[in-house]
Each structure stands twice: as C-alpha cells, then as structure tokens.
Protein backbone atom coordinates (compact mmCIF):
# COMPACT_ATOMS: atom_id res chain seq x y z
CA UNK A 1 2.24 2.20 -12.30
CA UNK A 2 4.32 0.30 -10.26
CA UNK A 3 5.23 -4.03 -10.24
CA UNK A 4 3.25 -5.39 -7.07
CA UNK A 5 6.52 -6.05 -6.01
CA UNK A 6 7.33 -2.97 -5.60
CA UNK A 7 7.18 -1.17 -2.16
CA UNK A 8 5.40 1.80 -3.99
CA UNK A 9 2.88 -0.61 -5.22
CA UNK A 10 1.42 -0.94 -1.55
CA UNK A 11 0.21 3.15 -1.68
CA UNK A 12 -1.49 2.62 -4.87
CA UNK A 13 -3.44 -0.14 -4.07
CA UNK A 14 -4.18 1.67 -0.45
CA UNK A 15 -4.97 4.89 -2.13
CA UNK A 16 -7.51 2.93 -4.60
CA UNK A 17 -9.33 0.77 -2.50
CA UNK A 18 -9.42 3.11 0.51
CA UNK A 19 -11.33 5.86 -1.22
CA UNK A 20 -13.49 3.04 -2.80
CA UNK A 21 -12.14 3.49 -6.53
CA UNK A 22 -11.36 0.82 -8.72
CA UNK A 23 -7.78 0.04 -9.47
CA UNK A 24 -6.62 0.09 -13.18
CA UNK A 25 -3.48 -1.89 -13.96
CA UNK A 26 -1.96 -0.97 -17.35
CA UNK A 27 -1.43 -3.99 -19.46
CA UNK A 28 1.96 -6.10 -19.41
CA UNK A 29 4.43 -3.72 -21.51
CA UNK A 30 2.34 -0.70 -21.48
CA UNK A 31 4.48 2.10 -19.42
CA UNK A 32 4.10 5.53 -21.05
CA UNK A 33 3.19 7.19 -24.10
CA UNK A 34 -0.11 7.03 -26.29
CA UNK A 35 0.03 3.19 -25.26
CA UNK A 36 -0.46 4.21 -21.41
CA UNK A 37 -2.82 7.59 -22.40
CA UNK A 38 -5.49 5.12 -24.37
CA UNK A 39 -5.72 2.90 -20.87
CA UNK A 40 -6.14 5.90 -19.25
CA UNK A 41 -8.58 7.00 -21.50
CA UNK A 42 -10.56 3.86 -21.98
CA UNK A 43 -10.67 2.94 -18.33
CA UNK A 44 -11.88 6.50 -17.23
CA UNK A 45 -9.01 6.99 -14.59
CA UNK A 46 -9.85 10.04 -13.00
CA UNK A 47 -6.25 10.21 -10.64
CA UNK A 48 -2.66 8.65 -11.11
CA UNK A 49 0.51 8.14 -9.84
CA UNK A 50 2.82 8.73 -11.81
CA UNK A 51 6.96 9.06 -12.05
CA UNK A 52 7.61 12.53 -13.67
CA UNK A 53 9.40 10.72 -16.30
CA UNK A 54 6.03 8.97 -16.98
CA UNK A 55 3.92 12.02 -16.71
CA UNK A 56 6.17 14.18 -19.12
CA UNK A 57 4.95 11.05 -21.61
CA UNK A 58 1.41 11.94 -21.34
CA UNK A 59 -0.27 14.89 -22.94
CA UNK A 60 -2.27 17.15 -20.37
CA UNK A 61 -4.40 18.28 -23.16
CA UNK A 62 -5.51 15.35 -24.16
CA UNK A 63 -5.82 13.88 -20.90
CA UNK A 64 -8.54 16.56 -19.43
CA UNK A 65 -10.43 13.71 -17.53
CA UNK A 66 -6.99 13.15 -15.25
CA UNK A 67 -8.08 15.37 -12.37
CA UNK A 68 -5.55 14.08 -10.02
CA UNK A 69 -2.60 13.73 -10.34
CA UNK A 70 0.44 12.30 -8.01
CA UNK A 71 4.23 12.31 -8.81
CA UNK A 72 6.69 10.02 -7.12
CA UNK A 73 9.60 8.64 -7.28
CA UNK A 74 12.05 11.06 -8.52
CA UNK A 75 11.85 15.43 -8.83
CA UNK A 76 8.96 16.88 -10.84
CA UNK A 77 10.31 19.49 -12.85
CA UNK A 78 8.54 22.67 -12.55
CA UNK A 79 7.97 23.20 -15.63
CA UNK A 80 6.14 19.68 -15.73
CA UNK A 81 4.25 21.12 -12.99
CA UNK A 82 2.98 24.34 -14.84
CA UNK A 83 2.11 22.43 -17.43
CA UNK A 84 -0.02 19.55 -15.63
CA UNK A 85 -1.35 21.82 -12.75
CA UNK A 86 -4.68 23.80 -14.33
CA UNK A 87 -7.28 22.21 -13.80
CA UNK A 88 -6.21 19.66 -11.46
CA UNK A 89 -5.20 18.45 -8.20
C-alpha cells in the first residue's frame, strides 16, 4: 500500500514477485476502509502489508481469506494484534 516512490514500495514489489504472486495495487484514492476491503476481496489477496493504522480499517472477520498479514511502518497495537492474529500469519 505504498506510492512506488516510496522506499517501502521496493519490499512489496520484492515480496510479490519473489514468491511468484501477483501484485495488487489498490486503485488511485482507495487507502482503507470498505473501499480498500472490496479490492482485497475482489482481487483474492491472500497476504498484505499493511500500516496498523490501515489494518485497524479493515475488518478481520470479514476478511477471512487475508492469511498473511504484515505491519509496517509505525507500532501495532496489541490489541490490533489479538484481534488480527487467529487464523493467520
């Protein structure tokens, strides 16, 4: 979820094409929220990373297909943790 401009940027595209996924860009304007959830959704992303600010956007519930997922760029709360962590890596 980061601008290709963005150092960050760089580990997502690594972590994608080095495992041999496909790489899902969210649409211009689409950052969080139900907005972000229905790309993830549609596009069958399976792992993410994700700001904790981002993540605490997202419903866990809702988002069972999410199986891994990676915070960055600022403390993950541990309740954000608990709440994200069953089921997943």
């Amino acid at each position: 979820a980061a601008a290709p401009t963005f150092d960050a940027s760089v580990f997502e595209v690594l972590l994608a094409t080095g495992s041999g996924a496909g790489l899902v860009v969210s649409p211009a304007g689409v950052f969080a929220g139900p907005e972000l959830a229905a790309v993830i959704t549609a596009d069958g992303v399976d792992t993410a990373v994700l700001t904790p600010t981002v993540l605490s956007s997202l419903d866990p519930v809702a988002l069972a297909g999410l199986v891994t997922v990676i915070t960055a760029g600022e403390a993950c709360p541990a309740e954000l943790v608990r709440s994200w962590a069953p089921g997943r890596r």
